[in-house]
C-alpha atoms as a PDB file:
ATOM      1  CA  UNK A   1       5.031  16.247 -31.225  1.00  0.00           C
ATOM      2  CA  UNK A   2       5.642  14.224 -28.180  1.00  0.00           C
ATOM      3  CA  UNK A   3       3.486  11.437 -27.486  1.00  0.00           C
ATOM      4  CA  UNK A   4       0.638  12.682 -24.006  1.00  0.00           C
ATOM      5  CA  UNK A   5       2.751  11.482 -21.316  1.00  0.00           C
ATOM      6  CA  UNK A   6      -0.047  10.302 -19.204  1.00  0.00           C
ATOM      7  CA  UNK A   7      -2.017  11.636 -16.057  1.00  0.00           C
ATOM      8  CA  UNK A   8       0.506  10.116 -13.497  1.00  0.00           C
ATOM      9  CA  UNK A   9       3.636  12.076 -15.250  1.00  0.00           C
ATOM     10  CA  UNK A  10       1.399  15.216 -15.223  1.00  0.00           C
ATOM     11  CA  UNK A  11       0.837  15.154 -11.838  1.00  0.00           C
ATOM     12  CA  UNK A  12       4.954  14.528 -10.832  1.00  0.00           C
ATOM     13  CA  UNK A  13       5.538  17.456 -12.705  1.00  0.00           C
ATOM     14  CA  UNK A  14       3.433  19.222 -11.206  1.00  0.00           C
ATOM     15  CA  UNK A  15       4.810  18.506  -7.547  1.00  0.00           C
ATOM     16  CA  UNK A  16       8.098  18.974  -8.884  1.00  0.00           C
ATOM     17  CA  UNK A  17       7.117  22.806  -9.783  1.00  0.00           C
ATOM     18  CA  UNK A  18       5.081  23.117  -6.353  1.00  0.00           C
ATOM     19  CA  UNK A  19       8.261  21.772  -4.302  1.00  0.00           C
ATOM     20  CA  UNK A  20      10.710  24.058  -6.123  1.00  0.00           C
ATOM     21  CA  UNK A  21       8.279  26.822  -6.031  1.00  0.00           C
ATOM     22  CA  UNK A  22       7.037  26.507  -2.243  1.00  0.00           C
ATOM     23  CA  UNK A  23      10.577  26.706  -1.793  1.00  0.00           C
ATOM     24  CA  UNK A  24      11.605  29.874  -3.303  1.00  0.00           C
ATOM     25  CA  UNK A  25       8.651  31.427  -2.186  1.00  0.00           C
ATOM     26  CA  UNK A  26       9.939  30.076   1.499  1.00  0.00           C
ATOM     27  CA  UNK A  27      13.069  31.515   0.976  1.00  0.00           C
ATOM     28  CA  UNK A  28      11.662  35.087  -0.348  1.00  0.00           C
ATOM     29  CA  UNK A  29       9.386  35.776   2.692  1.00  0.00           C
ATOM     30  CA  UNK A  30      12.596  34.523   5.169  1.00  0.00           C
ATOM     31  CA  UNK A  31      10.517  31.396   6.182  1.00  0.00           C
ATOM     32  CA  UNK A  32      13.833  29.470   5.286  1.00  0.00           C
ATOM     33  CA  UNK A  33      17.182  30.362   3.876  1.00  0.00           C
ATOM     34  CA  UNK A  34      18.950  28.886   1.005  1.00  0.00           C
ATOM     35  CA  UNK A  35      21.507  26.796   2.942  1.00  0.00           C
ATOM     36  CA  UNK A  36      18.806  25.203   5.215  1.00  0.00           C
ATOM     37  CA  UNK A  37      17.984  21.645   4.754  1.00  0.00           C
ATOM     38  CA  UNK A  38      14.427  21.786   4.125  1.00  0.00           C
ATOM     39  CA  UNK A  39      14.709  24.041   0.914  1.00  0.00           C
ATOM     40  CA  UNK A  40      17.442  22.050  -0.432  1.00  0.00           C
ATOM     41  CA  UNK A  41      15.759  19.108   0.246  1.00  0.00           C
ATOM     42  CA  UNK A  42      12.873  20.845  -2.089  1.00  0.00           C
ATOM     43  CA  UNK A  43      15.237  21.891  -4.683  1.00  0.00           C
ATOM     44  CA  UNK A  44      16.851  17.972  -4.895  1.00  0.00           C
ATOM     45  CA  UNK A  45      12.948  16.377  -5.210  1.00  0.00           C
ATOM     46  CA  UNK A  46      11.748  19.325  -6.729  1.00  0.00           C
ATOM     47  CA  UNK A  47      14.218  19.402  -9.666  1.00  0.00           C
ATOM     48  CA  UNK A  48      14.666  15.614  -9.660  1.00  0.00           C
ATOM     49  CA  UNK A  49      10.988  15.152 -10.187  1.00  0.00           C
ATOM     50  CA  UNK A  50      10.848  17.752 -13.347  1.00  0.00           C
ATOM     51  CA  UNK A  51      14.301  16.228 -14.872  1.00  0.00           C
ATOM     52  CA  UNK A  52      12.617  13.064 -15.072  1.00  0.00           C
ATOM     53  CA  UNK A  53       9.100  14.287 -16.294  1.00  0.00           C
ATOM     54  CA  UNK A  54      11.516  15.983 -18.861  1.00  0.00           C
ATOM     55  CA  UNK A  55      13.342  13.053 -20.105  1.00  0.00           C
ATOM     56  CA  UNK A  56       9.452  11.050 -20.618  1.00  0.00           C
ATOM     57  CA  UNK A  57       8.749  13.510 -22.652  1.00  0.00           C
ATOM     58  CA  UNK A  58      12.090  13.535 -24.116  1.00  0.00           C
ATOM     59  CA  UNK A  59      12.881  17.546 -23.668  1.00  0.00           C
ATOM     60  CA  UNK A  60      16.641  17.229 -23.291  1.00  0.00           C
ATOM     61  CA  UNK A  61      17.766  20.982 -22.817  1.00  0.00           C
ATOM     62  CA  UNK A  62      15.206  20.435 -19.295  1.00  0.00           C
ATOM     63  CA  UNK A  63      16.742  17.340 -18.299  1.00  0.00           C
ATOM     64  CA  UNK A  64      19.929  19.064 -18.507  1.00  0.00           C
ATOM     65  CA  UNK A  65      18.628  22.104 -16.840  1.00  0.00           C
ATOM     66  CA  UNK A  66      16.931  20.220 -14.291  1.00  0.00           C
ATOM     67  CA  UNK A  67      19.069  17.933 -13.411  1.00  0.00           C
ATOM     68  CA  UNK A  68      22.028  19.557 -12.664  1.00  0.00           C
ATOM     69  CA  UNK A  69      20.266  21.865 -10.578  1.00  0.00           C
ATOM     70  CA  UNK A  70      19.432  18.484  -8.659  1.00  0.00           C
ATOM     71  CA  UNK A  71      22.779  17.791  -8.379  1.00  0.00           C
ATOM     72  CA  UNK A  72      24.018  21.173  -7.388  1.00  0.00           C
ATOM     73  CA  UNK A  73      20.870  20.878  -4.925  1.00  0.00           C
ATOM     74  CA  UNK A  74      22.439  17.574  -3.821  1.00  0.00           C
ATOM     75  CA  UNK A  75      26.123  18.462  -3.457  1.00  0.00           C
ATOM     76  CA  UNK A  76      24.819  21.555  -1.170  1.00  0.00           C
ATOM     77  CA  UNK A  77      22.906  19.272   0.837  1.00  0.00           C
ATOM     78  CA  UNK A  78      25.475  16.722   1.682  1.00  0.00           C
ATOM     79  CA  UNK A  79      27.650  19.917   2.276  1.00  0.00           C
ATOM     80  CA  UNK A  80      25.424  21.098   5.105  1.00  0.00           C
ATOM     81  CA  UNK A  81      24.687  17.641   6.605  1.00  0.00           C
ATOM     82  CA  UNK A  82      28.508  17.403   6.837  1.00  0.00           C
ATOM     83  CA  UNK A  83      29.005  20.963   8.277  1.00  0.00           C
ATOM     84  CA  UNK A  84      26.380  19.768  10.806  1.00  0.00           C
ATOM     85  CA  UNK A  85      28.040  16.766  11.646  1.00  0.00           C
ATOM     86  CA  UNK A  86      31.041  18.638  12.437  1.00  0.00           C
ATOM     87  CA  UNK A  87      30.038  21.009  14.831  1.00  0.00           C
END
């Protein structure tokens, strides 16, 4: 069993589930779309915040999960910010 990670790490991963959350649900009712900066934004903190709360308490398959979809997250948002740029 891991050791209680503390109050402060339950509340990160809790934002981290309410940013990537918010945004799906954003995306599902066409507030957003999934290229738009704001939900990738969400995804990169959303999934950044839970890949660390994963790696405290030391749940590897998560941080792997987790992180690369940070990264992914990432690479799509530097993608649009360069797209934007262009134009």
């Amino acid at each position: 069993m891991v050791d209680d990670p503390g109050v402060i790490w339950r509340v990160v991963s809790v934002v981290g589930f309410l940013f990537l959350v918010g945004a799906y649900i954003a995306n599902q009712r066409k507030w957003t779309h999934a290229e738009s900066q704001t939900y990738l934004v969400a995804n990169v903190i959303g999934s950044g915040l839970l890949a660390a709360y994963s790696a405290v308490i030391k749940e590897w398959v998560f941080v792997g999960l987790e992180g690369f979809w940070c990264v992914a997250s990432l690479m799509a948002l530097a993608a649009t910010v360069r797209k934007r740029g262009a134009a």
